[in-house]
Every structure is written in structure tokens, then in C-alpha cells.
PDB file of N, CA and C in Angstrom:
ATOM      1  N   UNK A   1       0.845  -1.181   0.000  1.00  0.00           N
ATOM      2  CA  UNK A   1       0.000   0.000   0.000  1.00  0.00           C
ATOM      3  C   UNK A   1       0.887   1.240   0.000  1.00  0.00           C
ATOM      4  N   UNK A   2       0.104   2.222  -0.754  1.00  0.00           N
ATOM      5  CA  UNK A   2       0.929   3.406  -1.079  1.00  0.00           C
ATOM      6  C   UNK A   2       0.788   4.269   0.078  1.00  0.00           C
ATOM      7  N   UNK A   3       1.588   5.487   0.528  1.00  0.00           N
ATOM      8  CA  UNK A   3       1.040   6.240   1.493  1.00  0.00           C
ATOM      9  C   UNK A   3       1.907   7.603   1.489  1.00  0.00           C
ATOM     10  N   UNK A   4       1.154   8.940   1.481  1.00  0.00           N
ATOM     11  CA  UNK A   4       1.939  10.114   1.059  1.00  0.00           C
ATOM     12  C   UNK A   4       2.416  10.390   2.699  1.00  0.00           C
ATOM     13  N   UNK A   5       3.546  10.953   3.213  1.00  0.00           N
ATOM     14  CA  UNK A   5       3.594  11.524   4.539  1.00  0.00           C
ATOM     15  C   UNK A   5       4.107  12.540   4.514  1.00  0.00           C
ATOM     16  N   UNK A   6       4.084  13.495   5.199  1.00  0.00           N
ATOM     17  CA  UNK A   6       5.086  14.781   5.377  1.00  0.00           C
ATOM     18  C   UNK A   6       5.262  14.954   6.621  1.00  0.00           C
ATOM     19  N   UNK A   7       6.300  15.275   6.256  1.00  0.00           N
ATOM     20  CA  UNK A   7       8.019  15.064   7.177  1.00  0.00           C
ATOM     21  C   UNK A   7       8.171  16.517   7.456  1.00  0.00           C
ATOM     22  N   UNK A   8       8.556  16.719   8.431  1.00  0.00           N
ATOM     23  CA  UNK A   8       9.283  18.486   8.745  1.00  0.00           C
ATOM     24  C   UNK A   8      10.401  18.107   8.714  1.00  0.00           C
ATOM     25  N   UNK A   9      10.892  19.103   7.938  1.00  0.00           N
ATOM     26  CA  UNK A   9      12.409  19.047   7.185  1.00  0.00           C
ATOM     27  C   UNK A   9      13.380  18.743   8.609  1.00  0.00           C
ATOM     28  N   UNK A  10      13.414  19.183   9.519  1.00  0.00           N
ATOM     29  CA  UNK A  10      13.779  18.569  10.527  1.00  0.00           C
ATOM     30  C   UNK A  10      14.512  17.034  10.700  1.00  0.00           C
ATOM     31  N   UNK A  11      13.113  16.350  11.106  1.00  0.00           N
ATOM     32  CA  UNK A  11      12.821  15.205  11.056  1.00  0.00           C
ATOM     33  C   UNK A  11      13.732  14.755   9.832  1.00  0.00           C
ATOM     34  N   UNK A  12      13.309  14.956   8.529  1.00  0.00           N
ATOM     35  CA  UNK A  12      13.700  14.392   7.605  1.00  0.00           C
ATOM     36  C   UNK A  12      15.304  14.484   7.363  1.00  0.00           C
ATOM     37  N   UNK A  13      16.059  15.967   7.732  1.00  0.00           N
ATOM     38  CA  UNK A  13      17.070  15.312   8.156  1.00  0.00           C
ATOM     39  C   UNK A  13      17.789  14.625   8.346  1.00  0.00           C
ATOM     40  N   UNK A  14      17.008  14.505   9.746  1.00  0.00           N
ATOM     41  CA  UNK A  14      17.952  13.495  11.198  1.00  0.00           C
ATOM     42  C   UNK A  14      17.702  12.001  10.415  1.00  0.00           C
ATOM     43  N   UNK A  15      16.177  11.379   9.282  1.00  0.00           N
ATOM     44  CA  UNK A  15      16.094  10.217   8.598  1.00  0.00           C
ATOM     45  C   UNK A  15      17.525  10.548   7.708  1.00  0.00           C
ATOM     46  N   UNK A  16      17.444  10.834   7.003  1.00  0.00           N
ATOM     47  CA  UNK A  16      18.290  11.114   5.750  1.00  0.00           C
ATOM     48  C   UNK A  16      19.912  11.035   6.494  1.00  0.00           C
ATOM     49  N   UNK A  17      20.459  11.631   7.280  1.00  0.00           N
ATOM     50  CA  UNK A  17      21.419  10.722   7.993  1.00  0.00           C
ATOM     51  C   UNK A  17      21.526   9.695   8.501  1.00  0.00           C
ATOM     52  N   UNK A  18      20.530   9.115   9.398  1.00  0.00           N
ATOM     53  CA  UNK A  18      20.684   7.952   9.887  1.00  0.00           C
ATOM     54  C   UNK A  18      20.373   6.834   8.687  1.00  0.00           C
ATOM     55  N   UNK A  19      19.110   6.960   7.867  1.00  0.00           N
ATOM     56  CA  UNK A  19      19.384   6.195   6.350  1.00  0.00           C
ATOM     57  C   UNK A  19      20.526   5.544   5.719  1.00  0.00           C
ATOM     58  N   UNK A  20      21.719   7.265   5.333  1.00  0.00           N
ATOM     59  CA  UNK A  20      22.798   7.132   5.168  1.00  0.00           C
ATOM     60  C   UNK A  20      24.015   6.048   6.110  1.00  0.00           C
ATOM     61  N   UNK A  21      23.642   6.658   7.208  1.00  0.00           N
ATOM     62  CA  UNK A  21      24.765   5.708   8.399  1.00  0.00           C
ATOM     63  C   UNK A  21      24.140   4.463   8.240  1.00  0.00           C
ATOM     64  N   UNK A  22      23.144   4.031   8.253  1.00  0.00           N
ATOM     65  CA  UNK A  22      22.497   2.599   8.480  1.00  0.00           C
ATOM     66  C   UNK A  22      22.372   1.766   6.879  1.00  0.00           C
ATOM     67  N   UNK A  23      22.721   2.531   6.117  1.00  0.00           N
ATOM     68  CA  UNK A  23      22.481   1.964   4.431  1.00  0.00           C
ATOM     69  C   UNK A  23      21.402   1.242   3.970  1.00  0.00           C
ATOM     70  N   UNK A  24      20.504   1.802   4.295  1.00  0.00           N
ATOM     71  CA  UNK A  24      18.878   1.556   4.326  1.00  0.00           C
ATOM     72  C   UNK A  24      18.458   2.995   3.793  1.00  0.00           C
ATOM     73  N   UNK A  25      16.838   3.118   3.592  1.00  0.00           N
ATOM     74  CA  UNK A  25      15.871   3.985   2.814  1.00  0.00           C
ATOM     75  C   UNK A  25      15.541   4.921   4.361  1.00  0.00           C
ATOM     76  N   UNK A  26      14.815   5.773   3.631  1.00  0.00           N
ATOM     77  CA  UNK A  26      13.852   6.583   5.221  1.00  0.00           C
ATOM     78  C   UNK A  26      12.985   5.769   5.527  1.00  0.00           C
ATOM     79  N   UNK A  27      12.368   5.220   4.219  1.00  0.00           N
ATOM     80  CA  UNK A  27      11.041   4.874   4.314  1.00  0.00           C
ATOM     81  C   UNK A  27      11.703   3.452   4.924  1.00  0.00           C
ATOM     82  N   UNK A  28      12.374   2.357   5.123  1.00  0.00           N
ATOM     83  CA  UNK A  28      12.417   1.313   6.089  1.00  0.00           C
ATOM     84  C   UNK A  28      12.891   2.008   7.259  1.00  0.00           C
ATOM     85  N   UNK A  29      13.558   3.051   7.695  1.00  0.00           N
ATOM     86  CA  UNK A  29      13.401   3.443   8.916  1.00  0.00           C
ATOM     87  C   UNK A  29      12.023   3.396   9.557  1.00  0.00           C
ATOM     88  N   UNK A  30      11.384   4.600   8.623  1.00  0.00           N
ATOM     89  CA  UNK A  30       9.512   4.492   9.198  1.00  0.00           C
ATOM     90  C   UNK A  30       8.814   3.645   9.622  1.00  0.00           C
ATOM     91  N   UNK A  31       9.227   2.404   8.545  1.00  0.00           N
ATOM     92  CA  UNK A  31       8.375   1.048   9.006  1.00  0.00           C
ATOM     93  C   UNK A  31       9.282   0.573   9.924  1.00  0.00           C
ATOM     94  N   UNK A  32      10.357   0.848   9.842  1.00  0.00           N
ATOM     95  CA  UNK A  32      10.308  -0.112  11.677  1.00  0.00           C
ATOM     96  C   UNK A  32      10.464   0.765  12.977  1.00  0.00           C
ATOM     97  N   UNK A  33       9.950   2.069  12.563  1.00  0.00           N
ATOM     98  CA  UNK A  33       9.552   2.963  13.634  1.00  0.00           C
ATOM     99  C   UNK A  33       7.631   2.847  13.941  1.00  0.00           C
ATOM    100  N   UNK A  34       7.360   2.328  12.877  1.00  0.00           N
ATOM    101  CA  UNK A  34       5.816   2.234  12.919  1.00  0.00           C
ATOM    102  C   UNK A  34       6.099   0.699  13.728  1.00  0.00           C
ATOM    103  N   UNK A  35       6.454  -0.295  13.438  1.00  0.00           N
ATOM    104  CA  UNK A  35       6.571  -1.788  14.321  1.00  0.00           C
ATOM    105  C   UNK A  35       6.900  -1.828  15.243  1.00  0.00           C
ATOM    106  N   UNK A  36       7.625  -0.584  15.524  1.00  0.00           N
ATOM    107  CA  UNK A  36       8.271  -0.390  17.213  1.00  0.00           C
ATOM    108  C   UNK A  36       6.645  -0.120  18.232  1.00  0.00           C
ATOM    109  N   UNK A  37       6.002   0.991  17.706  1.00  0.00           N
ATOM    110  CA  UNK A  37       4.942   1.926  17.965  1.00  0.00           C
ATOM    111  C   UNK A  37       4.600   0.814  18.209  1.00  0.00           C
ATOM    112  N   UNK A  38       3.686  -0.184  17.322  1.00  0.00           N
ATOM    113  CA  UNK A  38       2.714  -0.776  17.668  1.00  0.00           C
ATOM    114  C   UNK A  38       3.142  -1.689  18.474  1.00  0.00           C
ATOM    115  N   UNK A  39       4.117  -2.074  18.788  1.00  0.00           N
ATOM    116  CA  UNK A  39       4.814  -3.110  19.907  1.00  0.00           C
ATOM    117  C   UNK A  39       4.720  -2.601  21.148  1.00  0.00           C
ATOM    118  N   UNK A  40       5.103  -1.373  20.992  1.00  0.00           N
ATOM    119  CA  UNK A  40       4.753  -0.867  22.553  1.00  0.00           C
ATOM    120  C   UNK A  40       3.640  -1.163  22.801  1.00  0.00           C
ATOM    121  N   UNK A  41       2.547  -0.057  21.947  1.00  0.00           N
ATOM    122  CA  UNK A  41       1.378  -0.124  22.488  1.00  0.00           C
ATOM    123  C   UNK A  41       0.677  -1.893  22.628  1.00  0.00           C
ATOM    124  N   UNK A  42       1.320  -2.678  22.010  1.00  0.00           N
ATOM    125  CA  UNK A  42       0.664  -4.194  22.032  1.00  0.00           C
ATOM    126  C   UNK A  42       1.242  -4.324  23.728  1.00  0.00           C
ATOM    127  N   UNK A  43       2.415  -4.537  23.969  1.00  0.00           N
ATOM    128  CA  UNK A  43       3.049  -4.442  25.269  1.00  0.00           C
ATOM    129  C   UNK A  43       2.653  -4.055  26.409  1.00  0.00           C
ATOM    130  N   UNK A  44       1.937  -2.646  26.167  1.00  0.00           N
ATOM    131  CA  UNK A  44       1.553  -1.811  26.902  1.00  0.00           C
ATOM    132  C   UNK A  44      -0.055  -2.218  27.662  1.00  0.00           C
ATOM    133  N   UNK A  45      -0.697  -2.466  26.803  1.00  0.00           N
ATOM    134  CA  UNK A  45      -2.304  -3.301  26.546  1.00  0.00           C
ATOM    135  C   UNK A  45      -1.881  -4.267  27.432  1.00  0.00           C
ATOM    136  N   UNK A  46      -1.002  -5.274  26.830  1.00  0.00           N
ATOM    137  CA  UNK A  46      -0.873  -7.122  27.449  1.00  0.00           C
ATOM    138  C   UNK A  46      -0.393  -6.760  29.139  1.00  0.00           C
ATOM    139  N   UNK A  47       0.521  -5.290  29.484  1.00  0.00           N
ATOM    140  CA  UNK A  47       0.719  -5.333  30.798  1.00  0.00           C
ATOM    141  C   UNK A  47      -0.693  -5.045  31.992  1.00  0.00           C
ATOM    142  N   UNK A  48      -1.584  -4.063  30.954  1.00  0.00           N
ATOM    143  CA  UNK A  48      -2.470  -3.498  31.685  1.00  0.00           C
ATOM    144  C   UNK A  48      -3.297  -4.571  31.777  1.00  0.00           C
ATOM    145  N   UNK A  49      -3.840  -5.276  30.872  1.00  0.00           N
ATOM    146  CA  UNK A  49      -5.078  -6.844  31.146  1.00  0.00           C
ATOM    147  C   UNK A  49      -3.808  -7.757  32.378  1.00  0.00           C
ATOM    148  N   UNK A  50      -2.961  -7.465  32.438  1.00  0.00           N
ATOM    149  CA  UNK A  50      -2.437  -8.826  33.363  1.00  0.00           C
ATOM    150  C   UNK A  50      -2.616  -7.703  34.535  1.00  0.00           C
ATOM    151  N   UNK A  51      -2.520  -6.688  34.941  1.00  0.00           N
ATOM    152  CA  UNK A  51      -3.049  -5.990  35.934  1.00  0.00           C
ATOM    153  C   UNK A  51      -4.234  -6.116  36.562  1.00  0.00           C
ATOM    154  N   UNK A  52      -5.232  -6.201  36.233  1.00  0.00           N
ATOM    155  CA  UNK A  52      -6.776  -5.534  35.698  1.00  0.00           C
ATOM    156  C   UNK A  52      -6.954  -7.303  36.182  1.00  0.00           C
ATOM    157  N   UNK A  53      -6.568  -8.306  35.382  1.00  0.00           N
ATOM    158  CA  UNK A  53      -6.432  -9.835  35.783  1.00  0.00           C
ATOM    159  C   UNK A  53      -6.158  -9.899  37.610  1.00  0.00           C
ATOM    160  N   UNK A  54      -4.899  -9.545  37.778  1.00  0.00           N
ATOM    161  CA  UNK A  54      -4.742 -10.031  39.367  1.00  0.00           C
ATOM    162  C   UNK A  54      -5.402  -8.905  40.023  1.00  0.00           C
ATOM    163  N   UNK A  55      -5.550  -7.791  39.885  1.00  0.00           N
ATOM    164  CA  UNK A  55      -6.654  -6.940  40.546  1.00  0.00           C
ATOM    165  C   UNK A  55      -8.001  -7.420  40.883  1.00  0.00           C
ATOM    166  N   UNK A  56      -8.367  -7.967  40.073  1.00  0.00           N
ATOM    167  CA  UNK A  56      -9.985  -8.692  39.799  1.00  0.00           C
ATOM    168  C   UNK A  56     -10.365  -9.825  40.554  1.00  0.00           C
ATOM    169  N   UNK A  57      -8.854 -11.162  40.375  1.00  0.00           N
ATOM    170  CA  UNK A  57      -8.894 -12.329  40.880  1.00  0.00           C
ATOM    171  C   UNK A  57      -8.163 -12.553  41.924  1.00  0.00           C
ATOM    172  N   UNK A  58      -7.062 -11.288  42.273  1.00  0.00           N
ATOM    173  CA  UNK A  58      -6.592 -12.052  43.553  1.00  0.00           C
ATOM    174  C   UNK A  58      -6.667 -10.940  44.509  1.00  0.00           C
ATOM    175  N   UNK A  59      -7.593 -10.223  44.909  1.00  0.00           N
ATOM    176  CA  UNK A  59      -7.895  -9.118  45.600  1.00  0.00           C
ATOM    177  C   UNK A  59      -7.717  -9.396  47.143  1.00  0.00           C
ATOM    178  N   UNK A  60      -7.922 -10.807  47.624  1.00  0.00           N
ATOM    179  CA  UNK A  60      -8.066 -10.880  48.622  1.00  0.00           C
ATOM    180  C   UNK A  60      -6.235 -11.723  49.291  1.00  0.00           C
ATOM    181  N   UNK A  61      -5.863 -12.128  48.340  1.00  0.00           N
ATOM    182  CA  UNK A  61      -4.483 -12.520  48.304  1.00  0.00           C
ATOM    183  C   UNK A  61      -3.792 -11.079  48.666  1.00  0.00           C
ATOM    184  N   UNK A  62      -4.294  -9.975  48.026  1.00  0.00           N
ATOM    185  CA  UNK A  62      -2.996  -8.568  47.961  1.00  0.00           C
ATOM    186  C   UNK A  62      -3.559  -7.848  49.074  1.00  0.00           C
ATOM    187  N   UNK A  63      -5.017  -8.513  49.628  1.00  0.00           N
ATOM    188  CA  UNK A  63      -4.872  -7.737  51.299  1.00  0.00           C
ATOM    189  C   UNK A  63      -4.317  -8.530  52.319  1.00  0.00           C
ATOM    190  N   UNK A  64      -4.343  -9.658  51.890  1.00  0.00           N
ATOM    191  CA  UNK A  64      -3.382 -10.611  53.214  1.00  0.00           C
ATOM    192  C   UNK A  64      -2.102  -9.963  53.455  1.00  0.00           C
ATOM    193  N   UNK A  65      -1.209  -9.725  51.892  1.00  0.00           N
ATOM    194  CA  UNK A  65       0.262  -9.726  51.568  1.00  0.00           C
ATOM    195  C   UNK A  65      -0.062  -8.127  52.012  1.00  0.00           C
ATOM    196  N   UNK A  66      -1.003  -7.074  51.939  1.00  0.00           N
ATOM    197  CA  UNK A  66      -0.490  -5.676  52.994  1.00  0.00           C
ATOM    198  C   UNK A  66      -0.667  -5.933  53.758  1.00  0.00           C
ATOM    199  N   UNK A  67      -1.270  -6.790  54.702  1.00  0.00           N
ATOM    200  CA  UNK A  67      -1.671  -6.804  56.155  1.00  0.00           C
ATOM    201  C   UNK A  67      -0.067  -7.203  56.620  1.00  0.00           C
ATOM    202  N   UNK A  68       0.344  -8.387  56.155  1.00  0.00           N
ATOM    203  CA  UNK A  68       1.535  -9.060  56.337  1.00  0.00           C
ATOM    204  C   UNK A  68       2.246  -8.257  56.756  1.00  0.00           C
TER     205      UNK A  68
END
């Protein structure tokens, strides 16, 4: 899939060197700055449900362990 973006010359830059140093495109920088993104946020999600999980199910376990 095609996709137009604009870059502040900035930005584009700091790609356009690191491109150069890394001997790769901008545009595979992007995509694995976009795979990073969504990794976090996948990461980020999977920490909060395992939270939200022992919050829910072991509520009475995490007042023993403050009482303790």
C-alpha cells in the first residue's frame, strides 16, 4: 500500500542521515519505527489486562500480603 507523509524538514534530516549511516531507505526506517509503535502499544495493553487480571482475581491474596 501506497502512502503520502510529510516530514518536517527537521525530522527528515535526522532520517536522511541515519538512512545514510544505516544503508537503508527513510522509508524502512519508518516502518520499523511504525513496528516499534505498535509493539509498545501491544506491550503496553498485554501489561495493563495482566493488571486488571490479578486486581480482579486475587484481591483478597494482595490484602493478606499488605496486612503481612
Amino acid at each position: 500500500m501506497a502512502m503520502n507523509l510529510r516530514v518536517p524538514k527537521e525530522l527528515d534530516r535526522r532520517l536522511e542521515k541515519l538512512a545514510a549511516e544505516e544503508h537503508t531507505s527513510k522509508s524502512a526506517l519508518l516502518l520499523q519505527g511504525a513496528e516499534l509503535v505498535l509493539q509498545r502499544h501491544a506491550r503496553q495493553r498485554e501489561i495493563s489486562e495482566g493488571l486488571d487480571f490479578v486486581m480482579s482475581h486475587d484481591v483478597e491474596l494482595l490484602k493478606r500480603l499488605e496486612d503481612a
